[in-house]
C-alpha atoms as a PDB file:
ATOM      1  CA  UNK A   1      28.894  47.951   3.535  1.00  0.00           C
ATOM      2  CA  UNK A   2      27.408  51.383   2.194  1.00  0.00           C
ATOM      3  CA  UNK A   3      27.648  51.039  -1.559  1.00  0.00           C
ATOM      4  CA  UNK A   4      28.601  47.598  -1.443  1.00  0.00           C
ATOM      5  CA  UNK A   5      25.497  45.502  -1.100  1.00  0.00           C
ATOM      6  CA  UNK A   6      23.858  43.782  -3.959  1.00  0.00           C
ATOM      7  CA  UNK A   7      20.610  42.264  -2.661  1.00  0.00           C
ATOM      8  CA  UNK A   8      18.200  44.258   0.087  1.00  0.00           C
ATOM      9  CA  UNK A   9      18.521  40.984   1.944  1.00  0.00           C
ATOM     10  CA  UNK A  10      22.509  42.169   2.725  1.00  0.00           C
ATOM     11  CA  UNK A  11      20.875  45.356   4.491  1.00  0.00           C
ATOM     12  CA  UNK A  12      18.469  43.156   7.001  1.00  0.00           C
ATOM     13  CA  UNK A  13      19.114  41.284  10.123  1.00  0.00           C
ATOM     14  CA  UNK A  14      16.546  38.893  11.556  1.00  0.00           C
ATOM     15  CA  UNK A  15      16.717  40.296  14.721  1.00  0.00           C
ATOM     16  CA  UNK A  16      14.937  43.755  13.349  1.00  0.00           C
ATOM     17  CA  UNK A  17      12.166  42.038  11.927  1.00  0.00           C
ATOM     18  CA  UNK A  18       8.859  41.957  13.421  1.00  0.00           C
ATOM     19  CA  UNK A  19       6.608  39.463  12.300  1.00  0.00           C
ATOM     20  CA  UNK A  20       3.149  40.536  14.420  1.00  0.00           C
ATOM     21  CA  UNK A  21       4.246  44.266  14.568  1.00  0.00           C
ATOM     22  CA  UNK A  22       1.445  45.848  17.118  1.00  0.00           C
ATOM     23  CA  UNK A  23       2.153  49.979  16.479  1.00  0.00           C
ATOM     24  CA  UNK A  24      -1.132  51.441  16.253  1.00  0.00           C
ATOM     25  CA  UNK A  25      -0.390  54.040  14.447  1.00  0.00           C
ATOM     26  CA  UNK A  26       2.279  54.962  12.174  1.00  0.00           C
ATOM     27  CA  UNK A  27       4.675  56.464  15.035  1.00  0.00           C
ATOM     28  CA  UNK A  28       4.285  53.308  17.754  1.00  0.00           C
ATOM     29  CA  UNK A  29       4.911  50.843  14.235  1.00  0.00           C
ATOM     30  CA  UNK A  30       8.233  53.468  13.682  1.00  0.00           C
ATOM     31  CA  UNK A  31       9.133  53.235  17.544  1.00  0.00           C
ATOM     32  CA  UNK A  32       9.248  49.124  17.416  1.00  0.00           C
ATOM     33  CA  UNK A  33      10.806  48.942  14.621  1.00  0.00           C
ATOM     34  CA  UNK A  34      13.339  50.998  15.580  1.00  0.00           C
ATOM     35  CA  UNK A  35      14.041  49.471  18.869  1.00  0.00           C
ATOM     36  CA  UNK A  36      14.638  46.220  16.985  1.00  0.00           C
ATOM     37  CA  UNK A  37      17.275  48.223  15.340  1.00  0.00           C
ATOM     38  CA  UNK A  38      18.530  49.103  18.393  1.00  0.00           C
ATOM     39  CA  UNK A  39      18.459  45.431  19.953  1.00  0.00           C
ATOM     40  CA  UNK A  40      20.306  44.287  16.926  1.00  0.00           C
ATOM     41  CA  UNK A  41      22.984  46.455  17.476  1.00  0.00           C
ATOM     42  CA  UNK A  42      22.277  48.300  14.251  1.00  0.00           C
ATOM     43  CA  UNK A  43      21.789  52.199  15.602  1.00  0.00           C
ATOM     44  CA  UNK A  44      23.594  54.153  18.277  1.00  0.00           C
ATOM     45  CA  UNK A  45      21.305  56.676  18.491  1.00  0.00           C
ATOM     46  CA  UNK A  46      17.571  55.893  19.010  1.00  0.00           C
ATOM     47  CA  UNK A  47      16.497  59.154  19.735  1.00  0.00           C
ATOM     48  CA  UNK A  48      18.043  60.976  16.899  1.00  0.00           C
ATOM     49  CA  UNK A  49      16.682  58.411  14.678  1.00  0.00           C
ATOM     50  CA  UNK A  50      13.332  58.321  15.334  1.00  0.00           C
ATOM     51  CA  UNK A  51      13.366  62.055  15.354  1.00  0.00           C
ATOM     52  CA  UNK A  52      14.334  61.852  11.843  1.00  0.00           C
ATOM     53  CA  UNK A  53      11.695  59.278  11.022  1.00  0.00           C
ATOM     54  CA  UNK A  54       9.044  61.477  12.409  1.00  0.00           C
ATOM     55  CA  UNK A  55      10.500  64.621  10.465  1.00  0.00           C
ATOM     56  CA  UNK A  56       9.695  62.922   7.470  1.00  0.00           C
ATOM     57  CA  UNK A  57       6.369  61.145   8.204  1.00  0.00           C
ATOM     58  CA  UNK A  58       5.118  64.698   8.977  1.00  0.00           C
ATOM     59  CA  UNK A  59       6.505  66.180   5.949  1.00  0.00           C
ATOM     60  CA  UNK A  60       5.079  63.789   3.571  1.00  0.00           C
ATOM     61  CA  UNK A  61       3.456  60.075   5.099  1.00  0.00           C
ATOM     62  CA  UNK A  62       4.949  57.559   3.415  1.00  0.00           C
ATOM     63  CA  UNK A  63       2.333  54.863   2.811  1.00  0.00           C
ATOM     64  CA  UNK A  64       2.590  54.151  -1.091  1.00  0.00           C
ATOM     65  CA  UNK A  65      -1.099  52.114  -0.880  1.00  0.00           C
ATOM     66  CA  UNK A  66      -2.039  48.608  -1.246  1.00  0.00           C
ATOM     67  CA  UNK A  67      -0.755  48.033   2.426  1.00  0.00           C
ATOM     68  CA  UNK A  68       2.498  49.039   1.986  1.00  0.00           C
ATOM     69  CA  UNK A  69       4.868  51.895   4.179  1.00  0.00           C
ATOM     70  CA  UNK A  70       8.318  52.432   3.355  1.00  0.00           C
ATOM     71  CA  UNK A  71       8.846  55.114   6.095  1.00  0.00           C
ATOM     72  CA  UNK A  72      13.040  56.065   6.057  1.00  0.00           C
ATOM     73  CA  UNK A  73      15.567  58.919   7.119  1.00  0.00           C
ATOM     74  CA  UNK A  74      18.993  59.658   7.232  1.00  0.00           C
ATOM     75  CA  UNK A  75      20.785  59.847  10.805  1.00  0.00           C
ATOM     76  CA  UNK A  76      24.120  59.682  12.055  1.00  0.00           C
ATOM     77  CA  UNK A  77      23.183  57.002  14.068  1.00  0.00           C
ATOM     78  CA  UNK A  78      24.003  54.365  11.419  1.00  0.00           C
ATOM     79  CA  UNK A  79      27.266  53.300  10.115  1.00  0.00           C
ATOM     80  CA  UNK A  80      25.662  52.250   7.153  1.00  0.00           C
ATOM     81  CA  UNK A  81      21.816  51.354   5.563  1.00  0.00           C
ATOM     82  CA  UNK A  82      20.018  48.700   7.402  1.00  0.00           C
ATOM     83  CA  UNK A  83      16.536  48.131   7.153  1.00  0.00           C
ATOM     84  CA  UNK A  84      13.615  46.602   9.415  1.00  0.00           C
ATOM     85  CA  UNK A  85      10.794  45.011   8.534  1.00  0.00           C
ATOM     86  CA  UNK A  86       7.618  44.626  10.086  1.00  0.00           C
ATOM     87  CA  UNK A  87       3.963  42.770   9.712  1.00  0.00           C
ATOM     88  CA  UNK A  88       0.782  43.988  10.904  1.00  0.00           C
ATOM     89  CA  UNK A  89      -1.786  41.702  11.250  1.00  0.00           C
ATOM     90  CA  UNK A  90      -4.418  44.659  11.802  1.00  0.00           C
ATOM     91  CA  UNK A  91      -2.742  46.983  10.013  1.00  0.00           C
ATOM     92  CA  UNK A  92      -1.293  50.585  10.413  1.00  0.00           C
ATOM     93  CA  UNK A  93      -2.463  54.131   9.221  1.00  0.00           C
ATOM     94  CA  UNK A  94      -0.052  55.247   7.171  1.00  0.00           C
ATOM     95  CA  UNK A  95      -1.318  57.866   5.236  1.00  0.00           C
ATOM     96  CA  UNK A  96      -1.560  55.701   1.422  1.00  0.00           C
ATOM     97  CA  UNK A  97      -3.343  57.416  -1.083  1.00  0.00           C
ATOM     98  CA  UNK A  98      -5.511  54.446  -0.986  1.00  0.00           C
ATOM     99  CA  UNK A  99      -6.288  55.063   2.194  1.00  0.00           C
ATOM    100  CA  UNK A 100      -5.631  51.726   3.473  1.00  0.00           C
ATOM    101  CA  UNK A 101      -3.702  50.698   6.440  1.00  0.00           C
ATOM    102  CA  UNK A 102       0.235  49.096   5.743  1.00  0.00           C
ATOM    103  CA  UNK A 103       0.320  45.440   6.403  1.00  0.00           C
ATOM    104  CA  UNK A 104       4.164  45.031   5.468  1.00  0.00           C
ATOM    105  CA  UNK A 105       6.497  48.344   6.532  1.00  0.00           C
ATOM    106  CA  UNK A 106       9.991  48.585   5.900  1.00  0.00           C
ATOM    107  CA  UNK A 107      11.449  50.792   7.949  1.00  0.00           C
ATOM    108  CA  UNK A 108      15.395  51.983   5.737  1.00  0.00           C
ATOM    109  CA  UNK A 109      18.067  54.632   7.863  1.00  0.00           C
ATOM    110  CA  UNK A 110      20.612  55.593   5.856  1.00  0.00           C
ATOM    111  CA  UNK A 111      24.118  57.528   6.969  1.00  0.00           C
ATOM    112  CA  UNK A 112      23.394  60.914   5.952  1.00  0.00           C
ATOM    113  CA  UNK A 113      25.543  60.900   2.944  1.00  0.00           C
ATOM    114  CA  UNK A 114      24.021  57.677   1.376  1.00  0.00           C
ATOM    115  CA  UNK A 115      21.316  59.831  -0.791  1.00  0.00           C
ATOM    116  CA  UNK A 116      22.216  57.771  -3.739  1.00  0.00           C
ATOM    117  CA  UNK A 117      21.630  54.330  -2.252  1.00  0.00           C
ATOM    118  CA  UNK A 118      18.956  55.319   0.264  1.00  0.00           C
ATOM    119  CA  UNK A 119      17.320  55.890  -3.613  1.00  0.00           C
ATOM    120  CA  UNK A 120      18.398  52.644  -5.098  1.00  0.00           C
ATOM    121  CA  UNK A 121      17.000  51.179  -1.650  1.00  0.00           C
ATOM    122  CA  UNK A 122      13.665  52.277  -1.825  1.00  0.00           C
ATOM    123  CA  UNK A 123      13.372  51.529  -5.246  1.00  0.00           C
ATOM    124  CA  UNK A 124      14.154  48.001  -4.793  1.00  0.00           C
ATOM    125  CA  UNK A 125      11.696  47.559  -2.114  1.00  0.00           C
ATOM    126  CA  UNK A 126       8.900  49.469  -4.309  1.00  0.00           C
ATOM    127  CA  UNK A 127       9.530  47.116  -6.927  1.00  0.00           C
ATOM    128  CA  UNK A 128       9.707  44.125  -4.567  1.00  0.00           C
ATOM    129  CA  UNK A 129       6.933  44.520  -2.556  1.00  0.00           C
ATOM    130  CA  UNK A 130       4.603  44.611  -5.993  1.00  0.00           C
ATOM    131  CA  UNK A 131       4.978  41.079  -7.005  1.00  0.00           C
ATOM    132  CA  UNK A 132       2.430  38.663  -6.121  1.00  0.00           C
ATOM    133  CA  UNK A 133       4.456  36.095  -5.005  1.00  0.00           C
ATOM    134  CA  UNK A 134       6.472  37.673  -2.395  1.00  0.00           C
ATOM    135  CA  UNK A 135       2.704  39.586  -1.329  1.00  0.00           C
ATOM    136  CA  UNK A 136       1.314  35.983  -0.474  1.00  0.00           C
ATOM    137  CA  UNK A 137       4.840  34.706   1.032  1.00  0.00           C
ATOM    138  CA  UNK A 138       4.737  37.524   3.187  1.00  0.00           C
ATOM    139  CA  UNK A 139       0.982  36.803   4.526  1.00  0.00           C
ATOM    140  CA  UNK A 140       2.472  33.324   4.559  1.00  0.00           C
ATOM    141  CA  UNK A 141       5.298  33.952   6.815  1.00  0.00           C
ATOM    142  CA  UNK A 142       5.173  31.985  10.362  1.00  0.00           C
ATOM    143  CA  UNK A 143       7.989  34.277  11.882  1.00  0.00           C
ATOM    144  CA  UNK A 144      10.889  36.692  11.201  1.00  0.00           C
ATOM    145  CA  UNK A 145      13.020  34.339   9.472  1.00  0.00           C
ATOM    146  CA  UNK A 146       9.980  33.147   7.154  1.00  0.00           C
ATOM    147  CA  UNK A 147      10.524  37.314   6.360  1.00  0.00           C
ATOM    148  CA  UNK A 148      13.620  37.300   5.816  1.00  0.00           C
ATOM    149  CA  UNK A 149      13.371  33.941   3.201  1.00  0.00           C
ATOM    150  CA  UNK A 150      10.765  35.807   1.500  1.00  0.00           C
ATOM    151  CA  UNK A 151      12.871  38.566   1.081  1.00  0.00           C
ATOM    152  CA  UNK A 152      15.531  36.485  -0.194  1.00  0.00           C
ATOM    153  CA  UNK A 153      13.760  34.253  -2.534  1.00  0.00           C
ATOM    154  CA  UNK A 154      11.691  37.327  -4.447  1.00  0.00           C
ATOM    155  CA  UNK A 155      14.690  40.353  -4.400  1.00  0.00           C
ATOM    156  CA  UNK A 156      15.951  41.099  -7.373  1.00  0.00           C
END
């Protein structure tokens, strides 16, 4: 599927989205999300992968502010990008600029030669995830699949 998706939606599974994500902190949000991942059959490596994650929270957190954390690697582990999505009802550090915790993460891994879509991916979710509409959906949502609709309805 690498270079052949069209909407983020074709890069999710509702199995690796966590609608009352309890992490913490940034690293026990990473950790679930990533064992959805793994549940869903979506990574063969967890350990490499959240090794990666944590490389890369470390060298830069990636909370972009106004409750938002796109935290993403590259591993091996993938045979392609996938990404997982989590709510937190409380919140996790994430290191914004705003300094306010992430509500909504997406969590993207990415083979390690997709640098050109793992790009085009976060993108996408930076520009998604700054509409109103799919904001209130999200705080809306009763469970993963109300997610995933969201998702659907407000991608571009």
């Amino acid at each position: 599927m690498n270079g052949c998706w069209q909407k983020l939606s074709e890069l999710m599974d509702v199995r690796a989205i966590d609608a009352a994500l309890v992490g913490g902190d940034a690293d026990g949000a990473i950790a679930a999300l990533v064992g959805r991942m793994v549940a869903a059959g979506l990574l063969t490596a967890q350990d490499d992968a959240l090794a990666r994650l944590r490389e890369r929270e470390q060298l830069k957190p990636t909370g972009i502010g106004d409750g938002i954390a796109i935290p993403h690697a590259k591993t091996a582990a993938v045979s392609r990008t996938c990404i997982a999505l989590g709510r937190s009802q409380d919140g996790v550090p994430f290191g914004g600029a705003d300094g306010k915790p992430a509500t909504v993460i997406f969590l993207i891994l990415g083979s390690p030669e997709s640098s050109a879509e793992h790009i085009k991916v976060l993108s996408r979710i930076a520009h998604l995830v700054r509409k109103p509409a799919f904001r209130a959906a999200v705080a809306g949502a009763a469970d993963a699949a109300a997610l995933l609709a969201a998702v659907v309805e407000h991608q571009e």
